[in-house]
N, C-alpha and C. Protein backbone atom coordinates (compact mmCIF):
# COMPACT_ATOMS: atom_id res chain seq x y z
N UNK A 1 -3.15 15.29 12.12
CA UNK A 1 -2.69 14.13 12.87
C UNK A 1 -2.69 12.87 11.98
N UNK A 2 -3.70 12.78 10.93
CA UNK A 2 -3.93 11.68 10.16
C UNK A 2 -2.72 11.88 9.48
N UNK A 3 -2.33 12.81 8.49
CA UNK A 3 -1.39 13.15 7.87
C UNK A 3 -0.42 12.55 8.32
N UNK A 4 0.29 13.01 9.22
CA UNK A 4 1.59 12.73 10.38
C UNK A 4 1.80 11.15 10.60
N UNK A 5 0.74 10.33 11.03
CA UNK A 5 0.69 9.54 11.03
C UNK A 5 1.13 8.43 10.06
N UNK A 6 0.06 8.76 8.58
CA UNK A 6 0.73 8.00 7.75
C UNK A 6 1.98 8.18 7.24
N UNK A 7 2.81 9.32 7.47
CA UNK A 7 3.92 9.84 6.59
C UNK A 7 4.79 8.83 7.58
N UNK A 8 4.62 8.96 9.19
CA UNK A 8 5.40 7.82 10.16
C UNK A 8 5.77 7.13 9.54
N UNK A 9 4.20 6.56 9.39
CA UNK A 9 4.31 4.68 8.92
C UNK A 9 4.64 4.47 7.78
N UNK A 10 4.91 5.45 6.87
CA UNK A 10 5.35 4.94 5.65
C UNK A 10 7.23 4.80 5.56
N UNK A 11 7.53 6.04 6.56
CA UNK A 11 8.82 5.90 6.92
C UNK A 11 9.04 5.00 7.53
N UNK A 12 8.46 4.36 8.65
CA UNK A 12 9.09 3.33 9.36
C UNK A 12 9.06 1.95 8.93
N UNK A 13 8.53 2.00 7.61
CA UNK A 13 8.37 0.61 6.48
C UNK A 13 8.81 0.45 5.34
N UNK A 14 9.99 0.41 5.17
CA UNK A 14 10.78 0.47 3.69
C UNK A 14 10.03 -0.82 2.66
N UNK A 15 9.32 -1.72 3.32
CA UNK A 15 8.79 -2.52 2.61
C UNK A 15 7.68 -1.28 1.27
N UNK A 16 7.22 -0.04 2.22
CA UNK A 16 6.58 0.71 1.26
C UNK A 16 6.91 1.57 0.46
N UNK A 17 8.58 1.63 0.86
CA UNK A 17 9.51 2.34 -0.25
C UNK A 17 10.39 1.77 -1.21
N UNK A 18 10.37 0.32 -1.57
CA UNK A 18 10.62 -0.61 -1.86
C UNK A 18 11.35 0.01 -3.72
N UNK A 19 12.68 -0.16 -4.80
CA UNK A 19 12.51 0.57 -5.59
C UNK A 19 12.00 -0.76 -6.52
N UNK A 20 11.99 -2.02 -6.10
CA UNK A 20 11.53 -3.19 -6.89
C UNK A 20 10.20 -3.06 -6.69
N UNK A 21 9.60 -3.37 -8.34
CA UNK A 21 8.18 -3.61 -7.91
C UNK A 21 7.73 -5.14 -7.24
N UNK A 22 6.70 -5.37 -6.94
CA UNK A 22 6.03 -6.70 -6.37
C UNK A 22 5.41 -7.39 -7.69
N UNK A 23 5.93 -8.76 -7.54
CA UNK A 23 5.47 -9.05 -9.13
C UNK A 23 4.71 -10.48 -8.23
N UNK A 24 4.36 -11.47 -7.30
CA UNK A 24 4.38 -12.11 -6.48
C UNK A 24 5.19 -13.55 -6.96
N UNK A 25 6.55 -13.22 -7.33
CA UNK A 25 7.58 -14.24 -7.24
C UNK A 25 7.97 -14.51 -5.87
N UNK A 26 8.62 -15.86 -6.16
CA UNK A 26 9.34 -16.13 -5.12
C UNK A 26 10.78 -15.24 -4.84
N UNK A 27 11.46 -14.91 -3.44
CA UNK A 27 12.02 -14.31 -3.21
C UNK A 27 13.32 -15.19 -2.80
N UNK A 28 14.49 -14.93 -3.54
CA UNK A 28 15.96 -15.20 -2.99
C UNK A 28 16.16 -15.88 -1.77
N UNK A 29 15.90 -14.99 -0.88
CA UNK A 29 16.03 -15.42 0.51
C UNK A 29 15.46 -16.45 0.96
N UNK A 30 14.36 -16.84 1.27
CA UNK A 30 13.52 -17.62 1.61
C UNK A 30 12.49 -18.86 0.79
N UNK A 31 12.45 -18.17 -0.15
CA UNK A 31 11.40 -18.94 -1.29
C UNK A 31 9.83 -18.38 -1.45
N UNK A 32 9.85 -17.28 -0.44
CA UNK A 32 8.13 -17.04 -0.32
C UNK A 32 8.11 -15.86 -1.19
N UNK A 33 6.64 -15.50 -1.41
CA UNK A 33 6.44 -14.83 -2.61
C UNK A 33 6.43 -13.39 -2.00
N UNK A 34 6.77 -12.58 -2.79
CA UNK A 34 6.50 -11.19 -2.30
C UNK A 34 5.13 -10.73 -2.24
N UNK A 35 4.28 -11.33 -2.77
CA UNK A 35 2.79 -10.78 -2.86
C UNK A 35 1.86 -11.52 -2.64
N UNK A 36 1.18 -11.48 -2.07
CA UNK A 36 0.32 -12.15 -1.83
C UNK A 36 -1.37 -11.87 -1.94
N UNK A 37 -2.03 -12.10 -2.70
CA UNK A 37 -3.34 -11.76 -2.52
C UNK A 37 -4.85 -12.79 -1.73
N UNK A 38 -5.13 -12.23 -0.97
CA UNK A 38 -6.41 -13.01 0.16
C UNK A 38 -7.62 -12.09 -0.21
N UNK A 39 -8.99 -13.44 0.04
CA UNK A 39 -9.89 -13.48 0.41
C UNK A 39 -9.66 -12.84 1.85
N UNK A 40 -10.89 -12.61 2.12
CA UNK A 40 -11.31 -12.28 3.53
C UNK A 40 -10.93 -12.85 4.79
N UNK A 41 -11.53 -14.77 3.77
CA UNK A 41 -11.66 -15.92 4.79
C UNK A 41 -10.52 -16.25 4.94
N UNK A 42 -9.26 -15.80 4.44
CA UNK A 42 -7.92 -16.27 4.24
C UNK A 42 -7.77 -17.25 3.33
N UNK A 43 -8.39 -17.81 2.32
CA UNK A 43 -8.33 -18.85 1.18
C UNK A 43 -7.49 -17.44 0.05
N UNK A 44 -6.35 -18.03 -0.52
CA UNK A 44 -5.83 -17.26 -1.62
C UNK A 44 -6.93 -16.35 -2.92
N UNK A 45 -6.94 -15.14 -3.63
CA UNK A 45 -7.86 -15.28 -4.34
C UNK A 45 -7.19 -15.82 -5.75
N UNK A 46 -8.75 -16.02 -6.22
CA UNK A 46 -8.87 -16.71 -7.42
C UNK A 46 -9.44 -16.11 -8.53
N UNK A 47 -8.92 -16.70 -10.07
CA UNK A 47 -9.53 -16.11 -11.11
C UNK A 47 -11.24 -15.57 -10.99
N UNK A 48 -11.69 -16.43 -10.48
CA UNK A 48 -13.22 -15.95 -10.06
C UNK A 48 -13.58 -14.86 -9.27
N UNK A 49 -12.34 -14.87 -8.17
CA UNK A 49 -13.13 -13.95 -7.01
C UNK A 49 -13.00 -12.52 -7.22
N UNK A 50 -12.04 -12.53 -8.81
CA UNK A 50 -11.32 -10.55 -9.41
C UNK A 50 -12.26 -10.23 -10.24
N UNK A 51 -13.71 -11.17 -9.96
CA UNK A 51 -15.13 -10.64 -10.83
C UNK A 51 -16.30 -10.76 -10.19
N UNK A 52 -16.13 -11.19 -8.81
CA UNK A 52 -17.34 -11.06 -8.06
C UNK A 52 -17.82 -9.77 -7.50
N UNK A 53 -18.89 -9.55 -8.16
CA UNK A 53 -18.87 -8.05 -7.61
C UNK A 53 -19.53 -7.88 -6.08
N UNK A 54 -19.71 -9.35 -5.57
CA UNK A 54 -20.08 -8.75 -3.80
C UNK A 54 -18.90 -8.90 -3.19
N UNK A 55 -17.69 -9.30 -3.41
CA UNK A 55 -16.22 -9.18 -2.87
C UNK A 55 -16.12 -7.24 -3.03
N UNK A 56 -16.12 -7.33 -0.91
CA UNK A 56 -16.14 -5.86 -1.16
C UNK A 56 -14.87 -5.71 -0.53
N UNK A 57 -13.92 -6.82 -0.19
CA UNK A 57 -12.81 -6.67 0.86
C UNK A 57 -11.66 -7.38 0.20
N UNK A 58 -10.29 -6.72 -0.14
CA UNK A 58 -9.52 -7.13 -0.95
C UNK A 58 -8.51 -7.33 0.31
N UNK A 59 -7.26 -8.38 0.77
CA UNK A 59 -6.42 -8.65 1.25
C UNK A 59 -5.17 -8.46 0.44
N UNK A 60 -4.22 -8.12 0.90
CA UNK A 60 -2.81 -8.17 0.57
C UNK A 60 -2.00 -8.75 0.95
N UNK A 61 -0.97 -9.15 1.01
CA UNK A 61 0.21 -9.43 2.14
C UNK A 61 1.40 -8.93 1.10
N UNK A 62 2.41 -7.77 2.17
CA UNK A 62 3.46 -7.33 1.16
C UNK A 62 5.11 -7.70 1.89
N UNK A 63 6.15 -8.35 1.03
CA UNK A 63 7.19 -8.52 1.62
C UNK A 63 8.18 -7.56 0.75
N UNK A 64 9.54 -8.10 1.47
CA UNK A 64 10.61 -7.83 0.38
C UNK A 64 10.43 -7.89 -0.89
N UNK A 65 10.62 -7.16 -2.05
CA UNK A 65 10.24 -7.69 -3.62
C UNK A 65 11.63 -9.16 -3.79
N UNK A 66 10.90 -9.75 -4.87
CA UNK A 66 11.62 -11.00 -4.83
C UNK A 66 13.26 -9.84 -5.85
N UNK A 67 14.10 -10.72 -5.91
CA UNK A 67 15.23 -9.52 -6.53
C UNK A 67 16.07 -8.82 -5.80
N UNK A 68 15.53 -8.55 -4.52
CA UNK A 68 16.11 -7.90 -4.29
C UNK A 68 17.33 -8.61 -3.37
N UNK A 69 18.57 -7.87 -3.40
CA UNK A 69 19.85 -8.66 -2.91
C UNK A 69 19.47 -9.05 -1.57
N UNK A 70 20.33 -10.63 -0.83
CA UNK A 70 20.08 -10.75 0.61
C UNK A 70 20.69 -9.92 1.83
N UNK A 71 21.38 -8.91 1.44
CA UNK A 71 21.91 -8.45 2.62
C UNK A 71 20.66 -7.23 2.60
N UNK A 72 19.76 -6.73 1.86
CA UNK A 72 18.67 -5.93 1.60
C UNK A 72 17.30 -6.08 1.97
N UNK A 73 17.04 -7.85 2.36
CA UNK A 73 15.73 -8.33 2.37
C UNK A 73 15.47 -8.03 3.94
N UNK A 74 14.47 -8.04 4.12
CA UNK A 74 13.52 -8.44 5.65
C UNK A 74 13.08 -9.29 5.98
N UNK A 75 13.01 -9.75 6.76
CA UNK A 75 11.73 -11.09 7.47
C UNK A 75 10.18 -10.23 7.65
N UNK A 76 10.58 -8.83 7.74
CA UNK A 76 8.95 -8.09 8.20
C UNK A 76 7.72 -8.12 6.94
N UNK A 77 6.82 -8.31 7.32
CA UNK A 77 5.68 -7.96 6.17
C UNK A 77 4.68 -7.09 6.62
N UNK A 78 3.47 -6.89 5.49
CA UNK A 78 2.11 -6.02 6.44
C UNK A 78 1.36 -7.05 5.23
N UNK A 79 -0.06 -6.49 6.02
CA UNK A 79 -1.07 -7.43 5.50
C UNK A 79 -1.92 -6.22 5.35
N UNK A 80 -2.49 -5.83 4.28
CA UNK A 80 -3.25 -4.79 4.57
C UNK A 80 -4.98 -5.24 3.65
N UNK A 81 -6.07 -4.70 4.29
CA UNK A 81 -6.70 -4.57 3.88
C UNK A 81 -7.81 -3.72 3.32
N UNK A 82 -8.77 -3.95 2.15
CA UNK A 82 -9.21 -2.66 1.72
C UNK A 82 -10.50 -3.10 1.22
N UNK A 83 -11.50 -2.15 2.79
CA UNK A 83 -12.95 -2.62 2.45
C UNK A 83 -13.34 -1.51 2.20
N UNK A 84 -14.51 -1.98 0.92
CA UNK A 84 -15.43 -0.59 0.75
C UNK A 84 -16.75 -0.98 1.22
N UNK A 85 -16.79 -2.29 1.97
CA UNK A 85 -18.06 -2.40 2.40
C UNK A 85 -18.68 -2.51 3.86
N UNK A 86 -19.41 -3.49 4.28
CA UNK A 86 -19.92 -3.10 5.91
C UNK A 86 -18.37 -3.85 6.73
N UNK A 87 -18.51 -4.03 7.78
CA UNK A 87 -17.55 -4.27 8.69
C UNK A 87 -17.43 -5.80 8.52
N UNK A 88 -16.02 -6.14 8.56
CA UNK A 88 -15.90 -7.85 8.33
C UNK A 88 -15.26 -8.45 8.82
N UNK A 89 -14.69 -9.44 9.51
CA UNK A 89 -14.19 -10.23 10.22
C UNK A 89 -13.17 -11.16 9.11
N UNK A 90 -11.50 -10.46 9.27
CA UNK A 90 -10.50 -11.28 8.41
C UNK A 90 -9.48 -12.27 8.74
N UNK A 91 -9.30 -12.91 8.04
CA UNK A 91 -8.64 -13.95 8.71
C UNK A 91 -6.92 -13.67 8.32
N UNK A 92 -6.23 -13.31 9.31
CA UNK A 92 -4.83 -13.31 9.18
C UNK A 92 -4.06 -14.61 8.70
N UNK A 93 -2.92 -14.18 8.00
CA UNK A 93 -2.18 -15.56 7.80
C UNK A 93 -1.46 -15.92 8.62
N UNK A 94 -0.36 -16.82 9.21
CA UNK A 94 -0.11 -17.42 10.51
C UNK A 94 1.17 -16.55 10.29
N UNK A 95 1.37 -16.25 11.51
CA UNK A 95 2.65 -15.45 11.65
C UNK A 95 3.87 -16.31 11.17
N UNK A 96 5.33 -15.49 10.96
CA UNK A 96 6.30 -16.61 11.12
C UNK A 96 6.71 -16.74 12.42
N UNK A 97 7.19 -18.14 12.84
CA UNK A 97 7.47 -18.35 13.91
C UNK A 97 8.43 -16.88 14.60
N UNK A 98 7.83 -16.77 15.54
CA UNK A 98 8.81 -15.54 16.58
C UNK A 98 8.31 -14.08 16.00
N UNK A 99 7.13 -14.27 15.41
CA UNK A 99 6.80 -12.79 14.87
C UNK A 99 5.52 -13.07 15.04
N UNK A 100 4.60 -11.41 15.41
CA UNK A 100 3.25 -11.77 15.75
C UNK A 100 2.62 -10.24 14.48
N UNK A 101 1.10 -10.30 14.33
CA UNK A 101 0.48 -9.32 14.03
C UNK A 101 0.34 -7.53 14.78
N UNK A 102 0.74 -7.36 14.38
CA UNK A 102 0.25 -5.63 15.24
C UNK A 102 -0.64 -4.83 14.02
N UNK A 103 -1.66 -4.57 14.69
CA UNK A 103 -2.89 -4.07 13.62
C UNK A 103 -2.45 -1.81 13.85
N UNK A 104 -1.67 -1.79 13.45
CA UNK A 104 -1.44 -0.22 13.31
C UNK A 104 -1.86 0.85 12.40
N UNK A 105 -2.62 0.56 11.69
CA UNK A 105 -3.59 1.52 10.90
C UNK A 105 -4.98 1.14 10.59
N UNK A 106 -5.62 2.19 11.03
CA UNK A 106 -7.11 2.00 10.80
C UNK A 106 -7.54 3.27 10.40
N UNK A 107 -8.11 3.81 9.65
CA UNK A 107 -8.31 4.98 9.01
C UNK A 107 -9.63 5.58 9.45
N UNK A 108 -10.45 4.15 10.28
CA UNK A 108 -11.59 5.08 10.46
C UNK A 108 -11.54 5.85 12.00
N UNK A 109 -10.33 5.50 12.01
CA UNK A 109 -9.72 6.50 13.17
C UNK A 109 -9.70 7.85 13.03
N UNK A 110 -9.87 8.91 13.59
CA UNK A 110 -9.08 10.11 13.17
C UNK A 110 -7.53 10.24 12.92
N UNK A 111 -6.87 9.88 13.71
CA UNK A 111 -6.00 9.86 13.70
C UNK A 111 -4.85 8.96 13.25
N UNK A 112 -5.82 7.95 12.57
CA UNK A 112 -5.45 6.79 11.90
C UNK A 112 -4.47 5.71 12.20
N UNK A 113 -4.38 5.71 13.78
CA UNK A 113 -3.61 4.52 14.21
C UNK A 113 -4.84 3.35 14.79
N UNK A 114 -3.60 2.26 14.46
CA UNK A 114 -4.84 1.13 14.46
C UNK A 114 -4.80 0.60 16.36
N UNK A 115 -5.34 -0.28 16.86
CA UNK A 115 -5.05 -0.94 18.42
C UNK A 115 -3.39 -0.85 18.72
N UNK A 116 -2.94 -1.66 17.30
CA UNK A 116 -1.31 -1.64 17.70
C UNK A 116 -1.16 -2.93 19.10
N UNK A 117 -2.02 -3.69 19.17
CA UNK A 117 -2.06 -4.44 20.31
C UNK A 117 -1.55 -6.10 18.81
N UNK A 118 -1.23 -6.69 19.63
CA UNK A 118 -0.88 -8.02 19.07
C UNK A 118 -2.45 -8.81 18.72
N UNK A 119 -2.32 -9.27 17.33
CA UNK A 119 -3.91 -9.92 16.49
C UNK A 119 -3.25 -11.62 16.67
N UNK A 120 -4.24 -12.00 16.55
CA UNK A 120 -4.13 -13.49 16.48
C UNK A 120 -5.20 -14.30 15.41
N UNK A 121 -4.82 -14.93 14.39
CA UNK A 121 -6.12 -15.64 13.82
C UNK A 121 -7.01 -14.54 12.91
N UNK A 122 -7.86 -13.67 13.82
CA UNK A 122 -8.27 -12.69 13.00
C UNK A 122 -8.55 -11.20 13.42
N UNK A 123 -9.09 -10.49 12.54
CA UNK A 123 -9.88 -9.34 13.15
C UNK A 123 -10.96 -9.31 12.27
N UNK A 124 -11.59 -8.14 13.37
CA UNK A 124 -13.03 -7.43 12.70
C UNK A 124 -12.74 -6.10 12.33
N UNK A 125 -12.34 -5.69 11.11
CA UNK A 125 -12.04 -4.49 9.99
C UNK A 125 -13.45 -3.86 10.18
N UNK A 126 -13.14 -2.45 10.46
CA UNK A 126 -14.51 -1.62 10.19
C UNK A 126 -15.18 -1.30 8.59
N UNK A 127 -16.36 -1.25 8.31
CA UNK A 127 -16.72 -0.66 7.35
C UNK A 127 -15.90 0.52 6.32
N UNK A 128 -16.02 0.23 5.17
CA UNK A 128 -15.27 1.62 4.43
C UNK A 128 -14.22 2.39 4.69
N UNK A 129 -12.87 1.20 5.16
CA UNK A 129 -11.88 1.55 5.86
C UNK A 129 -10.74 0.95 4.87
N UNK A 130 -9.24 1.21 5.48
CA UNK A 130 -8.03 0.81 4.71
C UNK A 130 -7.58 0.24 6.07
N UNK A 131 -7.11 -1.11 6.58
CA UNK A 131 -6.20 -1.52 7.83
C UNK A 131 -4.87 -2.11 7.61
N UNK A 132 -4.47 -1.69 8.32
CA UNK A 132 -2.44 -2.13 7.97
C UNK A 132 -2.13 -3.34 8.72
N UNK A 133 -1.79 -4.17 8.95
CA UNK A 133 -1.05 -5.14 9.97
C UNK A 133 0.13 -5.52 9.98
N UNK A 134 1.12 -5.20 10.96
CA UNK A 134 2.61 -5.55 10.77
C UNK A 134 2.83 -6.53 11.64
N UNK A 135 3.66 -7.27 10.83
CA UNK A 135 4.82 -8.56 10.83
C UNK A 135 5.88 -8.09 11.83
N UNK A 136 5.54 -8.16 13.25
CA UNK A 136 6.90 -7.90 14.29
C UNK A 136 7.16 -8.76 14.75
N UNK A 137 8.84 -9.12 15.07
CA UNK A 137 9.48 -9.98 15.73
C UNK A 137 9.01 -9.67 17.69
N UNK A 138 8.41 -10.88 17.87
CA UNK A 138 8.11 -11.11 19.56
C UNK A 138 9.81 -10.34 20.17
C-alpha cells in the first residue's frame, strides 16, 4: 500500500518528474525561485544552519525549475520535509493567494498518506518521518 501510494504521488506531480534540475533561480514566469530551502521556524536557511549538527529537520519548497518554457510551468508547489529527529512543529510558507496547503504524505503512516485536510501556518511533523505538502488551488 505504501508502495502504491508513493508511485500515485509521484505521478500525480510532474513537479517530481521535472527533466530541469532545481538550481534555486528565479523562474521565467513569475520571478520566484524554484527552490527553496527552510528552517523549521520558517526563517530561510543559512550558511550556519548546513553545520549545525542539532538541525535535525531540513525544509524544502519545490516549484517549476526556473528554464523551463511558460506554456510548461505551474503555479503548484510541495513543501516537503525531512526529520530524523523527535516530532516538531513547522512553519509553512504563506500560500499563494487562492491556493492552500494539503499535507498528503506522511510516512509514518503505513500507508503513507498524510491528513490531506487543508494546513494553515503550521504543522506538527512526526518524529523520523519524510512529509509532503501540496500547493492546491481553493
Amino acid at each position: 500500500a505504501f508502495t502504491r501510494t508513493m508511485i500515485a504521488f509521484r505521478r500525480a506531480h510532474p513537479i517530481l518528474r521535472q527533466r530541469r534540475f532545481l538550481h534555486s533561480r528565479e523562474r521565467l514566469i513569475d520571478g520566484i525561485e524554484d527552490l527553496f530551502w527552510w528552517r523549521p521556524d520558517g526563517a530561510p536557511m543559512e550558511d550556519e544552519d548546513w553545520h549545525d549538527d542539532a538541525l535535525t529537520v531540513l525544509c524544502a519548497e519545490m516549484r517549476t525549475a526556473s528554464g523551463t518554457p511558460p506554456y510548461a510551468a505551474r503555479e503548484d508547489a510541495l513543501f516537503l520535509t525531512l526529520n530524523v529527529g523527535k516530532a516538531v512543529t513547522v512553519a509553512l510558507p504563506d500560500p499563494t493567494p487562492g491556493f492552500v496547503w494539503r499535507w498528503c504524505i506522511d510516512t509514518t503512516r503505513s500507508e503513507g498518506r498524510g491528513q490531506c485536510g487543508e494546513i494553515w501556518g503550521e504543522a506538527k511533523v512526526p518524529a523520523a518521518s519524510v512529509s509532503v505538502f501540496v500547493l492546491e488551488e481553493v
